[in-house]
C-alpha atoms as a PDB file:
ATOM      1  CA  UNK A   1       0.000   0.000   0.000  1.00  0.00           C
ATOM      2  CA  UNK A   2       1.171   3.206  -0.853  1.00  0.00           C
ATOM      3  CA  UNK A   3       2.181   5.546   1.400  1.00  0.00           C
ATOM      4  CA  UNK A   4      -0.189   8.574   0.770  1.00  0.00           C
ATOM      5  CA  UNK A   5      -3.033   5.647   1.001  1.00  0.00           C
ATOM      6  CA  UNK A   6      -1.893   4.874   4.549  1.00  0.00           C
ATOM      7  CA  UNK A   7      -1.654   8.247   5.340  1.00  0.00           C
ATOM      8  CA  UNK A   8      -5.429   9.060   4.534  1.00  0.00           C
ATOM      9  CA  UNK A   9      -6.255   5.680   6.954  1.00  0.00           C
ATOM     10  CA  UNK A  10      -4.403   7.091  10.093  1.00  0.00           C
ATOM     11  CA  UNK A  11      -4.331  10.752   9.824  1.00  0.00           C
ATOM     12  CA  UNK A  12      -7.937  12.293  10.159  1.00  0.00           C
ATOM     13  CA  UNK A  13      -9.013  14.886   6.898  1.00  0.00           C
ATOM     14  CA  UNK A  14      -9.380  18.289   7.852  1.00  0.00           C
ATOM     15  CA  UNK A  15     -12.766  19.282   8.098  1.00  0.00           C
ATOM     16  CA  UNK A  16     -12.154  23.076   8.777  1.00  0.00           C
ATOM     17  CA  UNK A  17     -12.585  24.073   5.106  1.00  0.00           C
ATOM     18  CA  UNK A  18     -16.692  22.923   4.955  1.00  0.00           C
ATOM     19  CA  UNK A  19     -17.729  26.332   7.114  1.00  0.00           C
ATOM     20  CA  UNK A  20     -15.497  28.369   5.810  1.00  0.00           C
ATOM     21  CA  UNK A  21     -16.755  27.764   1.939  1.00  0.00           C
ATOM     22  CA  UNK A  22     -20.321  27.615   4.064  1.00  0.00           C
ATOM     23  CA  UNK A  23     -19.562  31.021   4.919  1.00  0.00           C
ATOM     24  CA  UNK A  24     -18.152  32.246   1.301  1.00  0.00           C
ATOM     25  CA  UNK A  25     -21.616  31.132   0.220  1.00  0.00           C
ATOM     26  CA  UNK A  26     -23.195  33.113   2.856  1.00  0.00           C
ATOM     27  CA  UNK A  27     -21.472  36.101   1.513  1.00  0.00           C
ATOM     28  CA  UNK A  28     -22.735  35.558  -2.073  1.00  0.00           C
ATOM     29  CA  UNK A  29     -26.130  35.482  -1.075  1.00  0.00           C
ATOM     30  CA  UNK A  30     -25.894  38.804   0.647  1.00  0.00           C
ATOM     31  CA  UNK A  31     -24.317  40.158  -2.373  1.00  0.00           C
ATOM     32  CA  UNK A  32     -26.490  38.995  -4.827  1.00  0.00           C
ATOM     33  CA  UNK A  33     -29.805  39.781  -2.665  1.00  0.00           C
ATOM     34  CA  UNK A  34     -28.125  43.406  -2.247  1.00  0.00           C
ATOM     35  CA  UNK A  35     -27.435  43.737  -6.118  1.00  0.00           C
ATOM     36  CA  UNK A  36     -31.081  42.943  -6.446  1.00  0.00           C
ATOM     37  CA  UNK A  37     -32.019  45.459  -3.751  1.00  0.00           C
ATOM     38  CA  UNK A  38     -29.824  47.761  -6.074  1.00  0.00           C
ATOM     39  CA  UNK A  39     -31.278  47.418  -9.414  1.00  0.00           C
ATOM     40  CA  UNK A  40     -35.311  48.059  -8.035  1.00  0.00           C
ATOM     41  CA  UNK A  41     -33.195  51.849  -6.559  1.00  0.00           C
ATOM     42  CA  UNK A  42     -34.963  54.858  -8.381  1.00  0.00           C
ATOM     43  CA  UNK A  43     -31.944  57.562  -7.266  1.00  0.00           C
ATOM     44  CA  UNK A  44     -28.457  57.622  -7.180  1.00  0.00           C
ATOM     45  CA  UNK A  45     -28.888  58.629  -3.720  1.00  0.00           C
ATOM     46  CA  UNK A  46     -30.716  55.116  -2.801  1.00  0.00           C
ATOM     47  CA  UNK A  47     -28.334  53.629  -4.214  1.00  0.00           C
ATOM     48  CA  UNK A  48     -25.153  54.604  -2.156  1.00  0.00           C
ATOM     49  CA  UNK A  49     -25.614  52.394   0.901  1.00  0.00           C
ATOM     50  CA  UNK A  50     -26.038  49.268  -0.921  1.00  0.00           C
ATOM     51  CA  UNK A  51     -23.280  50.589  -3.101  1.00  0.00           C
ATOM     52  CA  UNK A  52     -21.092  50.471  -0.220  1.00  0.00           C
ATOM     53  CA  UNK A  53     -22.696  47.251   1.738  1.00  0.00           C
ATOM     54  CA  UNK A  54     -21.994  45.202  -1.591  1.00  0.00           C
ATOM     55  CA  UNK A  55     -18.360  46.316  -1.368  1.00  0.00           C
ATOM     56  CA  UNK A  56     -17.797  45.300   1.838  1.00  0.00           C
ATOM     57  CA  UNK A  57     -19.025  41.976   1.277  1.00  0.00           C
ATOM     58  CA  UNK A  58     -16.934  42.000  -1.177  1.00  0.00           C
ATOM     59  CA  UNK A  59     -14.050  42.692   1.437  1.00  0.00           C
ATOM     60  CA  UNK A  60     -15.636  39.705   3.764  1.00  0.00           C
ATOM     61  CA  UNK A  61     -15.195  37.536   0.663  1.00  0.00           C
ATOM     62  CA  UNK A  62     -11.364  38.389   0.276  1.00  0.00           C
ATOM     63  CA  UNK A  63     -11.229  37.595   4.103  1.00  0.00           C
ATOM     64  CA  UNK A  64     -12.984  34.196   3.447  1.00  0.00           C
ATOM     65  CA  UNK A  65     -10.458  33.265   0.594  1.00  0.00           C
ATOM     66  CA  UNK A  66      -7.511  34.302   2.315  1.00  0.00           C
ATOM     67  CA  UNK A  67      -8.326  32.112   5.362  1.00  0.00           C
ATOM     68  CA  UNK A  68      -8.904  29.109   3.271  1.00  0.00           C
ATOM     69  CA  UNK A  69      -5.449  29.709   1.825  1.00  0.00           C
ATOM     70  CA  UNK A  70      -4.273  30.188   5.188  1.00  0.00           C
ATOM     71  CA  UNK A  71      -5.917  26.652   6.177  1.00  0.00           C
ATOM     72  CA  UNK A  72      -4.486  25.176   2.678  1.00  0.00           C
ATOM     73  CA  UNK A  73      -1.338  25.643   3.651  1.00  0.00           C
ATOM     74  CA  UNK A  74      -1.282  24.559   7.329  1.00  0.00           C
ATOM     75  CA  UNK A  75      -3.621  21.447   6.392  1.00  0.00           C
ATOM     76  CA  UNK A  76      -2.085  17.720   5.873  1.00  0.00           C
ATOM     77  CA  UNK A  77      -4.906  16.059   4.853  1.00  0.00           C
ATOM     78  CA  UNK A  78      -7.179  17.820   3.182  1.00  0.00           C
ATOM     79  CA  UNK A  79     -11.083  16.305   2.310  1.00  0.00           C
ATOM     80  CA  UNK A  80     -10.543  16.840  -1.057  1.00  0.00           C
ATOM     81  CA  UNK A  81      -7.574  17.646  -3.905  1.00  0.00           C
ATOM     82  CA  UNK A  82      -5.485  20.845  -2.685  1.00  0.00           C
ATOM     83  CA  UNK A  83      -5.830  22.011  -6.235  1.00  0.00           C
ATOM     84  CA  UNK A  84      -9.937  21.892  -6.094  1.00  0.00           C
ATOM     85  CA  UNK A  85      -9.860  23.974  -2.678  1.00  0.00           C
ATOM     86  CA  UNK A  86      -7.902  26.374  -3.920  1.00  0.00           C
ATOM     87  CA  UNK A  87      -9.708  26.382  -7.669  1.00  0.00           C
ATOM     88  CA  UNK A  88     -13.120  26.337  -5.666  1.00  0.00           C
ATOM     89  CA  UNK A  89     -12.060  29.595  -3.389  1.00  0.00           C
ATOM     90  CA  UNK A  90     -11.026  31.232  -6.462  1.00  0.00           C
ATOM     91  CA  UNK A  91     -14.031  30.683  -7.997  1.00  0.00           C
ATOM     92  CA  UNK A  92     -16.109  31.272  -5.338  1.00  0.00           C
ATOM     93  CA  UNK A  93     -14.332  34.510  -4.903  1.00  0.00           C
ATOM     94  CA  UNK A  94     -14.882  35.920  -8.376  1.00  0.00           C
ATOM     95  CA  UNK A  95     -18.096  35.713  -8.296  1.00  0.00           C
ATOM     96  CA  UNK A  96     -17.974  38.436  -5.381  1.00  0.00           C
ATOM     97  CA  UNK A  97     -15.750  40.341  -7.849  1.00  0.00           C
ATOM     98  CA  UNK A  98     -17.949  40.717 -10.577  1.00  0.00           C
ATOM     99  CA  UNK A  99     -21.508  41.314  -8.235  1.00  0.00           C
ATOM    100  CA  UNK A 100     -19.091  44.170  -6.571  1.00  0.00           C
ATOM    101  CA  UNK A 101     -17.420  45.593 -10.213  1.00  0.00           C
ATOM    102  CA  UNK A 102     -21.136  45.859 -11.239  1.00  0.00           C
ATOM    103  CA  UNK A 103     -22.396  48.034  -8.411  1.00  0.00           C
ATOM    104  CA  UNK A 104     -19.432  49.901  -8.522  1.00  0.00           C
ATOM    105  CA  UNK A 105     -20.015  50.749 -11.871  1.00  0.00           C
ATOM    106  CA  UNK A 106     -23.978  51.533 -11.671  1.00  0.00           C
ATOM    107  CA  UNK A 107     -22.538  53.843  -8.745  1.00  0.00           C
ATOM    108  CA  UNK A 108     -19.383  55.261 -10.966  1.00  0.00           C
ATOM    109  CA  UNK A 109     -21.442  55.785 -14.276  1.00  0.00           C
ATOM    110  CA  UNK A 110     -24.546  57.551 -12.196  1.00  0.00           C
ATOM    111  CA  UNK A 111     -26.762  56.103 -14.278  1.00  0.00           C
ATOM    112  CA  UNK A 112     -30.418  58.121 -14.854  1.00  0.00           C
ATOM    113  CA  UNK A 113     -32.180  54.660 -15.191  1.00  0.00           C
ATOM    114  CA  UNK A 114     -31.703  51.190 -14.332  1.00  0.00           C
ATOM    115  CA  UNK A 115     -32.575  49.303 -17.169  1.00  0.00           C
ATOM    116  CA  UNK A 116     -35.730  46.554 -16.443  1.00  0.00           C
ATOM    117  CA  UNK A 117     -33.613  44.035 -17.583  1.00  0.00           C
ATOM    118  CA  UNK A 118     -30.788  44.397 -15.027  1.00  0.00           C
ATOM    119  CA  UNK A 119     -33.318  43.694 -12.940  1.00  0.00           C
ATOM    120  CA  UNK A 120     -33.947  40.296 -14.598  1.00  0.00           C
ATOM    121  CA  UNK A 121     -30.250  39.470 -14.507  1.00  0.00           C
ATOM    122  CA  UNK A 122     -30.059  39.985 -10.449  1.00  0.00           C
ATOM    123  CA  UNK A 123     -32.960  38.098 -10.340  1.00  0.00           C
ATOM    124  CA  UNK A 124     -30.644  34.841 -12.175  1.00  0.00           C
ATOM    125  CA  UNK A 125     -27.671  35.685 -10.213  1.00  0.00           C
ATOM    126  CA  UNK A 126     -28.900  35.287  -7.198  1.00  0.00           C
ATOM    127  CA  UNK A 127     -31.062  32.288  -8.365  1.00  0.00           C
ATOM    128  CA  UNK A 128     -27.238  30.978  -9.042  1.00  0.00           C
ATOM    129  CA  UNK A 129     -25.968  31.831  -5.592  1.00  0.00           C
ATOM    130  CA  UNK A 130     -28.809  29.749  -4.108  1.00  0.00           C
ATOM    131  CA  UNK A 131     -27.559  26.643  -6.098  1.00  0.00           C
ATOM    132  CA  UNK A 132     -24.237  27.236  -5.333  1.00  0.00           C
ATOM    133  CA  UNK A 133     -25.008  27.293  -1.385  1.00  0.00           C
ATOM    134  CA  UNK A 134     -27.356  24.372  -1.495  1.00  0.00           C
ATOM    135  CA  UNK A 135     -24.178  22.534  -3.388  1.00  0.00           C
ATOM    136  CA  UNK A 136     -21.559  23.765  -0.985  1.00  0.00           C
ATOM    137  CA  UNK A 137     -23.584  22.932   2.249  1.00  0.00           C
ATOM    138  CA  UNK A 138     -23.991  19.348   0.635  1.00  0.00           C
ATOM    139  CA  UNK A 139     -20.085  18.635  -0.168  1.00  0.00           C
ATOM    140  CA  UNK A 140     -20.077  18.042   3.883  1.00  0.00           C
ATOM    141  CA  UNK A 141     -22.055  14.618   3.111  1.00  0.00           C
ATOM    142  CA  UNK A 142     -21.041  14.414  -0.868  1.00  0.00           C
ATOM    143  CA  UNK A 143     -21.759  10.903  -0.885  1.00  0.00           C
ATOM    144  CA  UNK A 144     -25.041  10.384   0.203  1.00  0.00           C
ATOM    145  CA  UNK A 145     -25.951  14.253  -1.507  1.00  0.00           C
ATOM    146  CA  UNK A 146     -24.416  13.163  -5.273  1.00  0.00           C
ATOM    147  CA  UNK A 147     -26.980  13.618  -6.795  1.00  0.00           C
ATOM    148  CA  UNK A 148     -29.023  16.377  -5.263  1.00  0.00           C
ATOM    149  CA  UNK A 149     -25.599  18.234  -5.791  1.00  0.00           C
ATOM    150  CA  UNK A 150     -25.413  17.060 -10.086  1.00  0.00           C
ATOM    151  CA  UNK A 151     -28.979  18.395 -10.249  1.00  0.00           C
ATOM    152  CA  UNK A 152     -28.085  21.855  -8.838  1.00  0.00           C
ATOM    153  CA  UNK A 153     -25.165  21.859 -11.382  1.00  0.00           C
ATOM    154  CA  UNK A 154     -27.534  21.518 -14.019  1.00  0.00           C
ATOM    155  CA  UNK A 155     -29.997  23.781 -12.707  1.00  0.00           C
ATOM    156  CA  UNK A 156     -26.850  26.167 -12.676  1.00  0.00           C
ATOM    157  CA  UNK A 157     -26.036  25.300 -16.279  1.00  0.00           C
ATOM    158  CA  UNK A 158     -29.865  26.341 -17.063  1.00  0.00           C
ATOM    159  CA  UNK A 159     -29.953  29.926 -15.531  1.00  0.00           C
ATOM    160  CA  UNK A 160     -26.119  30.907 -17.386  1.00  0.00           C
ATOM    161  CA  UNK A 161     -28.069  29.406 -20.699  1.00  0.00           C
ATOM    162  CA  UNK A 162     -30.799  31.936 -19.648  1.00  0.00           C
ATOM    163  CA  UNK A 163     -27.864  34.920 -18.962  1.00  0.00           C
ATOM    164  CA  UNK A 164     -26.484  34.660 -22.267  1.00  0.00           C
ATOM    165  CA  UNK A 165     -29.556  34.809 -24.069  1.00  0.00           C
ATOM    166  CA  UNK A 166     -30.843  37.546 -22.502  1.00  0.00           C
ATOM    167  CA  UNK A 167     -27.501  39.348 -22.779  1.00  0.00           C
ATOM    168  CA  UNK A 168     -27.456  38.507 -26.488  1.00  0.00           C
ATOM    169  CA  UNK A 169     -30.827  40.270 -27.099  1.00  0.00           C
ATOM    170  CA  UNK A 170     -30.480  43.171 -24.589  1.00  0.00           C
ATOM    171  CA  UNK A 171     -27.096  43.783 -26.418  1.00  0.00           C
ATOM    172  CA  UNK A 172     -29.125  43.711 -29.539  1.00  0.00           C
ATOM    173  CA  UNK A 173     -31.796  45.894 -28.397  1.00  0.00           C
ATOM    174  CA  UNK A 174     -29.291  48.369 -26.932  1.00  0.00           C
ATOM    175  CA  UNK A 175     -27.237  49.033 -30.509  1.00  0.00           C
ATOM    176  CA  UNK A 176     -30.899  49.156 -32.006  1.00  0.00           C
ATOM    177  CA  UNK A 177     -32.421  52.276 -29.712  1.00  0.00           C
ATOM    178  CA  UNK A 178     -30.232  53.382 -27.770  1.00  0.00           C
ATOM    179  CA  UNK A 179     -29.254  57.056 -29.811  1.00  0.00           C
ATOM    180  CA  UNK A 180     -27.011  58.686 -26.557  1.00  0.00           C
ATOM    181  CA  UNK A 181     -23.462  56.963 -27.436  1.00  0.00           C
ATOM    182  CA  UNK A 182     -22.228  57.529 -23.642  1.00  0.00           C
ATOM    183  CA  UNK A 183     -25.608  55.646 -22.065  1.00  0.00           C
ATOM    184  CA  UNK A 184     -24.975  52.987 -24.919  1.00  0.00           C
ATOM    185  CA  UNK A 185     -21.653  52.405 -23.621  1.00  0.00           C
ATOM    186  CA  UNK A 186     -22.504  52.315 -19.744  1.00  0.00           C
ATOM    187  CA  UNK A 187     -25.592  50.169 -20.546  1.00  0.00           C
ATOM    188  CA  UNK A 188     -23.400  47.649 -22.420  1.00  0.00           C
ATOM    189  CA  UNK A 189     -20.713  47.706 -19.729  1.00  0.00           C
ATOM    190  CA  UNK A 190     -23.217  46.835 -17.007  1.00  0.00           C
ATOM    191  CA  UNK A 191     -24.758  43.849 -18.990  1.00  0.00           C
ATOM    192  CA  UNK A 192     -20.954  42.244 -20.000  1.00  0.00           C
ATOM    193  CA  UNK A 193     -20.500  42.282 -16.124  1.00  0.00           C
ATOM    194  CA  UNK A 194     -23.978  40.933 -15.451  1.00  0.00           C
ATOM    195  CA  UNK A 195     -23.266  38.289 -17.628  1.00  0.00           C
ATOM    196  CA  UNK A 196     -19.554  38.006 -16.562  1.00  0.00           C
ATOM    197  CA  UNK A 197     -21.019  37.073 -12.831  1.00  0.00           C
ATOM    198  CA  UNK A 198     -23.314  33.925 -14.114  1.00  0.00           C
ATOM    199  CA  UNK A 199     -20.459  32.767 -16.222  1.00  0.00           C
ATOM    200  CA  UNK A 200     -18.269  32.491 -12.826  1.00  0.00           C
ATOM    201  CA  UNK A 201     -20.762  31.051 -10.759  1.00  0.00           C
ATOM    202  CA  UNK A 202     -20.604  28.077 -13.702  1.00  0.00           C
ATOM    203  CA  UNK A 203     -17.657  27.841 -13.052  1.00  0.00           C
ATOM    204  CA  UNK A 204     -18.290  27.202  -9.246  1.00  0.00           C
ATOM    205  CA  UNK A 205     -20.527  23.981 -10.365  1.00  0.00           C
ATOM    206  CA  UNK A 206     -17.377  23.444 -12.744  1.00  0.00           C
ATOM    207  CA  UNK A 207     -15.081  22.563  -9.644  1.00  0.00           C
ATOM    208  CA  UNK A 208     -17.666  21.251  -7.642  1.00  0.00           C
ATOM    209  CA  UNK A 209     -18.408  18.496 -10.382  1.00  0.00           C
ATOM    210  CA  UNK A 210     -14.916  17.495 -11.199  1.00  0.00           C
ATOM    211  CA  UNK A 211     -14.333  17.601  -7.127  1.00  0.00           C
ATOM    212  CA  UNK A 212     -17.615  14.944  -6.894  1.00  0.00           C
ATOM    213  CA  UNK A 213     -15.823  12.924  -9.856  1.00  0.00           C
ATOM    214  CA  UNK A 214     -12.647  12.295  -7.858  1.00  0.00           C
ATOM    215  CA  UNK A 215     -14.404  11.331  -4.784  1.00  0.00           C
ATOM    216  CA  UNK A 216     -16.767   8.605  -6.327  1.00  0.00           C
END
């Protein structure tokens, strides 16, 4: 028997990493419920708390990543591949990113309206975040959860299907009636980031897949 296979029968896994990515979840949720407390704003003055609230979740998130790193590199045994943990923090983590660069830039561009269909696009990011907590809360028990888990990857895959086709006709739209070049380009900015924040939280059920692969 090899050694490494020993190792994993004697020394116990560290299970510190399951709240922490708990707790990175936790923070997307609050982002992505704040973003879609943000788009339903009718003033730029309603919108600078939440502004500021979304960045400091933002900051929480940074906090969460760094201590996982922290843990990463302190850890033996870890429950699953070093390279996953670290590729699902990062992940996890951008996610944050893009949420934060889009309020920052709704609050940066002082936009006169929100568009309705930023609206629609908070509505699907946070509809990610949801599967991406229910999948992270079930990696504790991945065994018995499989396939709970699979289904909330696919239910994932569904809503970024959704986000690019409603970015591909709102960017459509836009070029179409939008005749104020500056609100064309700020519009168009805000939906690429929209869009950009489904695309990463695929890539969340991306990780979490391949980490369910190498522990079946």
């Amino acid at each position: 028997m090899k050694i490494d296979s020993l190792l994993k029968i004697f020394v116990p896994k560290d299970d510190s990493f399951f709240p922490l990515f708990e707790d990175g979840a936790h923070v997307l949720i609050q982002s992505a419920d704040l973003l879609k407390q943000l788009m339903l704003t009718e003033t730029i003055d309603q919108r600078a708390p939440i502004i500021k609230k979304i960045k400091s979740m933002e900051h929480q998130g940074d906090e969460i990543t760094h201590k996982i790193y922290q843990q990463l590199n302190k850890s033996f045994i870890t429950p699953f591949d070093r390279e996953d943990i670290q590729e699902l923090a990062s992940s996890l983590d951008d996610v944050v990113d893009y949420i934060n660069g889009t309020a920052q830039r709704i609050g940066l561009y002082k936009l006169k309206v929100i568009h309705p269909d930023f609206i629609l696009f908070a509505e699907i990011i946070y509809d990610a975040a949801k599967e991406i907590e229910f999948s992270l809360h079930g990696l504790r028990h991945s065994g018995k959860n499989h396939a709970k888990i699979i289904q909330s990857c696919i239910n994932l895959n569904t809503l970024e299907n959704r986000a690019d086709d409603l970015y591909h006709d709102d960017i459509s739209q836009l070029f179409e009636n939008e005749k104020d070049t500056i609100e064309l380009i700020k519009t168009k900015e805000i939906f690429a980031t929209l869009e950009k924040s489904v695309d990463m939280a695929e890539d969340v059920s991306d990780v979490i897949k391949t980490i369910l692969i190498k522990l079946a």
